[in-house]
Protein backbone atom coordinates (compact mmCIF):
# COMPACT_ATOMS: atom_id res chain seq x y z
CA UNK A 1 19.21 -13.46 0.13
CA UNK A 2 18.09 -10.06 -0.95
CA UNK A 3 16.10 -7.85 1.48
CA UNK A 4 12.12 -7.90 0.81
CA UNK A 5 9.87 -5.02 0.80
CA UNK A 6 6.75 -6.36 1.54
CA UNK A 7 3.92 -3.60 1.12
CA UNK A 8 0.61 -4.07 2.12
CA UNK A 9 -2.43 -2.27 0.85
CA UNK A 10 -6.27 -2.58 0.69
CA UNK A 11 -9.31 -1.75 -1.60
CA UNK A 12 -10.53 0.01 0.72
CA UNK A 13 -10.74 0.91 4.50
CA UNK A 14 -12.04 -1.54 6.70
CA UNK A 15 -10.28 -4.26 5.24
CA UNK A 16 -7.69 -5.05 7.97
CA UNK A 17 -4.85 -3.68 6.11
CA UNK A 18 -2.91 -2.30 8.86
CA UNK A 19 -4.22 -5.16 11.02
CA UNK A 20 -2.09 -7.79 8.69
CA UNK A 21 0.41 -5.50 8.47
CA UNK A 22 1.33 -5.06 12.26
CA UNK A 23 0.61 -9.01 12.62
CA UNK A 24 3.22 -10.20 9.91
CA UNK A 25 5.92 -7.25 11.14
CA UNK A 26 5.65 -8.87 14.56
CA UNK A 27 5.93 -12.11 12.76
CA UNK A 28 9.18 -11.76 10.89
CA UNK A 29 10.45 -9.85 14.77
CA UNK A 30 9.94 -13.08 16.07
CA UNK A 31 11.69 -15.04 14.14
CA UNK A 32 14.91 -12.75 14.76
CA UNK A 33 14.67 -11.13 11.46
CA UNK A 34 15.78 -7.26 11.38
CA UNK A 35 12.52 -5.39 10.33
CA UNK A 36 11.67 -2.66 9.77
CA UNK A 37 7.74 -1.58 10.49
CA UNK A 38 6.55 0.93 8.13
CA UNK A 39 3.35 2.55 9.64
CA UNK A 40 0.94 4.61 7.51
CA UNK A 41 1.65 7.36 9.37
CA UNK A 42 5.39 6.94 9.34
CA UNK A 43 5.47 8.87 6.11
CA UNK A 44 5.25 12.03 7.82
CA UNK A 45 7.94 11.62 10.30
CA UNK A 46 10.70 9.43 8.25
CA UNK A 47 13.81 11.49 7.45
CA UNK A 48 13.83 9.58 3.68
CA UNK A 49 10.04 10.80 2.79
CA UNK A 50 10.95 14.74 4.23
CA UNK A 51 10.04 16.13 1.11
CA UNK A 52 7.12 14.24 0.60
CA UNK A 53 5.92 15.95 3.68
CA UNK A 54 7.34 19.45 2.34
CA UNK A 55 5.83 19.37 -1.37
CA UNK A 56 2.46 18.71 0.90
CA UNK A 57 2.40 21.24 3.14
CA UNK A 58 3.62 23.63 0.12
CA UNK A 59 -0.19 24.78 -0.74
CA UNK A 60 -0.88 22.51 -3.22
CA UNK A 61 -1.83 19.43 -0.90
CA UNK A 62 -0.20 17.47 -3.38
CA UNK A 63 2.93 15.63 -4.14
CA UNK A 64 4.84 15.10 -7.55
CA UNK A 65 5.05 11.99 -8.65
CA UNK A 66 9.19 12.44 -9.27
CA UNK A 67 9.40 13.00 -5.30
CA UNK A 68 7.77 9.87 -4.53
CA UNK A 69 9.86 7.49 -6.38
CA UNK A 70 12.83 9.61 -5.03
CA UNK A 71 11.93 9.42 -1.76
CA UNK A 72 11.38 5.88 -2.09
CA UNK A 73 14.18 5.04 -3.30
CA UNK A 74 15.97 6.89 -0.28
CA UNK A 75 14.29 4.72 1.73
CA UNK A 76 14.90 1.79 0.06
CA UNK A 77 18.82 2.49 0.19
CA UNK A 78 18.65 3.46 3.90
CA UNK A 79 17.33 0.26 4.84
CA UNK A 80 20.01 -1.77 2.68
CA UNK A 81 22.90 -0.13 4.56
CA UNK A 82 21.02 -0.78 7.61
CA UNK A 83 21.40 -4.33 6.77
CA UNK A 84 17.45 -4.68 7.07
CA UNK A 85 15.98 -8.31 6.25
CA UNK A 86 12.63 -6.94 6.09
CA UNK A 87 10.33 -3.82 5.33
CA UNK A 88 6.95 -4.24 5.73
CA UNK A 89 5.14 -1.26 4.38
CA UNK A 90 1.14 0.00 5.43
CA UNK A 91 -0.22 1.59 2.12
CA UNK A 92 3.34 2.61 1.21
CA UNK A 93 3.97 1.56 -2.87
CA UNK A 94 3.13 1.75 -4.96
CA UNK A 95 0.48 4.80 -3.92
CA UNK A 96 -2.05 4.81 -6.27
CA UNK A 97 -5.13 6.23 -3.99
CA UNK A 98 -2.54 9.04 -3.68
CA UNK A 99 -1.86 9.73 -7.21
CA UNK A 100 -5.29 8.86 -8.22
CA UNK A 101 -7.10 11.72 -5.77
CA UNK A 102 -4.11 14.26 -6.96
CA UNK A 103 -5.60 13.93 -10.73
CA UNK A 104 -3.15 11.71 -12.35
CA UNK A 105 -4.33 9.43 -15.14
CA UNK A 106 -3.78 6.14 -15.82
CA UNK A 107 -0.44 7.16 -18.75
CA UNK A 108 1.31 8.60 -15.48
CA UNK A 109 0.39 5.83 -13.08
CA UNK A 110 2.44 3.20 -15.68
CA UNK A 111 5.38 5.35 -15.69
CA UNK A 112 5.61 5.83 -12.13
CA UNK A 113 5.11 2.03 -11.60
CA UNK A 114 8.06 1.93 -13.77
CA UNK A 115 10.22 3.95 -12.02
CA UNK A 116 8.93 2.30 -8.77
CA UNK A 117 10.50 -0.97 -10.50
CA UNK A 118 13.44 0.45 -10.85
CA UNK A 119 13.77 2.52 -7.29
CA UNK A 120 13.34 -0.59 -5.02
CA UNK A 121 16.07 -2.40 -6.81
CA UNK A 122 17.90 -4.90 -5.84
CA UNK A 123 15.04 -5.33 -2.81
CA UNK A 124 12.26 -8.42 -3.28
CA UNK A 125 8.90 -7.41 -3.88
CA UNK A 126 5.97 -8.70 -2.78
CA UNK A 127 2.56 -6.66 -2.61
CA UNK A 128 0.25 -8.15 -0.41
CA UNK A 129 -3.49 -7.14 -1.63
CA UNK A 130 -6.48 -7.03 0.53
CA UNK A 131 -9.60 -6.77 -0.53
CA UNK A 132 -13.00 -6.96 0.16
CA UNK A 133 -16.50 -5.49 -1.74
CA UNK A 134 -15.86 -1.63 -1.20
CA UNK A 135 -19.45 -0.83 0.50
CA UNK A 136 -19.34 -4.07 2.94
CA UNK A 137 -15.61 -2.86 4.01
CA UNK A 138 -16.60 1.18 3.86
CA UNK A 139 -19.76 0.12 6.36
CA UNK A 140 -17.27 -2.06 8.75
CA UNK A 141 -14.72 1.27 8.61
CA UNK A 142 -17.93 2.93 9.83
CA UNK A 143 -19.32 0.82 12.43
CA UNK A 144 -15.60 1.23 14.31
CA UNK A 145 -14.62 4.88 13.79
CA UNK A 146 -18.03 6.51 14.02
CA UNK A 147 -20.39 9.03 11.46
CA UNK A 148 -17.38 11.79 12.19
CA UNK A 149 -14.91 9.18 10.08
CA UNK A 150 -17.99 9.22 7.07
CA UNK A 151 -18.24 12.73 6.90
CA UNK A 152 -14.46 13.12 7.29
CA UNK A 153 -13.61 10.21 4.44
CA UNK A 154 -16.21 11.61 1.93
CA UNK A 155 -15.36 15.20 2.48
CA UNK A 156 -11.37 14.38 2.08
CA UNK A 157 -12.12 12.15 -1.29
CA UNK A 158 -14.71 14.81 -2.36
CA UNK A 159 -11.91 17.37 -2.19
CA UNK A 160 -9.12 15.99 -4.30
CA UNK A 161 -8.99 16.73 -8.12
CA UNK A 162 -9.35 13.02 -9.24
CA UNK A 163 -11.87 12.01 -6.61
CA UNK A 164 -14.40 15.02 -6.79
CA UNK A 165 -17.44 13.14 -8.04
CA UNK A 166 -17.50 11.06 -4.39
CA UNK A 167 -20.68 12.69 -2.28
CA UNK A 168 -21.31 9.45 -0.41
CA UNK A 169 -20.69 6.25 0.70
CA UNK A 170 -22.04 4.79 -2.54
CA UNK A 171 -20.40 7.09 -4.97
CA UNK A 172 -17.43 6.24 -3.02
CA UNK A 173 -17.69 2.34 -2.55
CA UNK A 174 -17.74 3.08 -7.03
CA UNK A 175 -14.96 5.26 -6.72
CA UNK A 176 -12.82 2.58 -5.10
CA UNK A 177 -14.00 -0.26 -7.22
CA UNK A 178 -12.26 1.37 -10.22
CA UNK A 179 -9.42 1.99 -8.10
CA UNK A 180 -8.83 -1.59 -7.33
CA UNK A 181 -9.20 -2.27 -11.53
CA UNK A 182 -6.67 -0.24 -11.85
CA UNK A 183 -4.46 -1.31 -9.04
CA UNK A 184 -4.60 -4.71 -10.65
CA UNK A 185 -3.69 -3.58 -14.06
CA UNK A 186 -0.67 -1.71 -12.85
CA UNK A 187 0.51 -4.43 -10.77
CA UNK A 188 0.26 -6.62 -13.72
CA UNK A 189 3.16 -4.72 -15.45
CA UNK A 190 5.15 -5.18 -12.73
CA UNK A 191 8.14 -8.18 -11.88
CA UNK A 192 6.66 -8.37 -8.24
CA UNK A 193 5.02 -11.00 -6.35
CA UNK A 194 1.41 -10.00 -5.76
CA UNK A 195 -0.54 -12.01 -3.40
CA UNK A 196 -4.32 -11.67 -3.08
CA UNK A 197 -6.01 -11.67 0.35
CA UNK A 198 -10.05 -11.94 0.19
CA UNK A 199 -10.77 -10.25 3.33
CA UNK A 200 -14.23 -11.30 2.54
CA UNK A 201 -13.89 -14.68 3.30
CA UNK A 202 -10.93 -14.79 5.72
CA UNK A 203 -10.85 -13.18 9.12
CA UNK A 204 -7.82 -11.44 11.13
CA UNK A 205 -5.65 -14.57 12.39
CA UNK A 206 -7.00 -16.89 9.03
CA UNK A 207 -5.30 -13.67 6.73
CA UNK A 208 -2.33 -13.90 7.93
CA UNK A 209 -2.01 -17.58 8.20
CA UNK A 210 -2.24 -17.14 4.53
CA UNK A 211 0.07 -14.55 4.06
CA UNK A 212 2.67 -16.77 6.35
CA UNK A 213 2.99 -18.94 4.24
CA UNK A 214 2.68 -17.73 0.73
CA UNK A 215 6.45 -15.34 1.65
CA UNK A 216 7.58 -17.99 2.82
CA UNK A 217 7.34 -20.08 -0.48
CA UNK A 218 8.73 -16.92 -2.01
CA UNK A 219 11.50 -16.71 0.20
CA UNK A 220 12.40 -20.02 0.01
CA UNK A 221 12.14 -20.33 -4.63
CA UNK A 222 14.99 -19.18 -5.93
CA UNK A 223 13.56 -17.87 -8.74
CA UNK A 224 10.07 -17.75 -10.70
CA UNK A 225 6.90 -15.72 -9.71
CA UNK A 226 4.89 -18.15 -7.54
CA UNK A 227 1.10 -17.93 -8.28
CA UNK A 228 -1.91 -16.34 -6.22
């Protein structure tokens, strides 16, 4: 069997991204698989995403796109000859909110998806979506790190090219709801297994129930995209 990226990424914070993520990681530990836990924060210490970290640090607090699929695909190859089963990824691919805040319209989003496609290969994909209604998820985010996070969130969005007309909560919670549309459309055009988790209506241990067992009905098909 091939090894499986499985990336996990939210609408917005406050949706219990990293939450799932830690919980299936453990998981697929458990069950003797090699894994490999991809924090959020990992990106700035991982050998493979060094000059993602450079480019950053550089002066323009951004990152070309080039350097992203690169690096990923460093990663990616790292892993394989590590003889990894599993990575599972916290708001790793395919890094729209990045690209998005850094100015890059929606042409340049589909090619980098494209060479996303083609930079994972021969890894299984599965992108594991969790979403919730941005302001109910943005007020949650609140309630547990505190006004500081608010002021911190909406000045950091309010400071990136593509994100400049955020100057609230609201204008945010809008901000990411066209982010999501267009998270969705750019999955779309993709081969990978997308699996949709309404954090709405599902809580921590219900999530990832869920998520269980939808990879393991990919693992186990041999071929075919199995539906959300």
């Amino acid at each position: 069997m091939p090894m499986h990226l499985i990336s996990v990424i939210g609408n917005s914070p406050g949706v219990g991204k990293s939450t799932l993520c830690r919980s299936v990681a453990e998981w697929l530990t458990g069950v003797s698989a090699s894994v490999d836990h991809f924090e959020e924060a990992d990106i700035l210490t991982r050998a493979a995403f060094q000059p993602v970290v450079e480019e950053f640090a550089g002066g323009d607090s951004a990152v070309r796109p080039a350097t992203l699929v690169e690096c990923t695909r460093a990663y990616v190859a790292e892993s394989l000859a590590a003889g990894k089963d599993y990575l599972v990824t916290d708001a790793l691919v395919p890094f729209v909110p990045s690209l998005v805040a850094w100015g890059h319209d929606e042409g340049t989003l589909v090619h980098v998806m494209e060479e996303l496609v083609r930079a994972v290969e021969p890894a299984q994909v599965t992108v594991v979506y969790v979403h919730d209604d941005p302001e109910t998820a943005l007020r949650r985010a609140v309630e547990r790190e505190g006004d500081d996070w608010e002021d911190w969130y909406v000045r950091k969005l309010a400071g990136s090219p593509g994100t400049r007309s955020v100057h609230d909560l609201a204008s945010a919670a809008a901000h990411l709801r066209f982010e999501a549309d267009l998270t969705c459309r750019l999955l779309e055009r993709t081969p990978w297994h997308v699996l949709s988790v309404d954090a709405g209506t599902l809580d921590a241990q219900e999530a990832h129930a869920h998520t269980q067992r939808y990879l393991m009905d990919v693992r186990g098909s041999s071929s075919g995209r199995p539906s959300t």
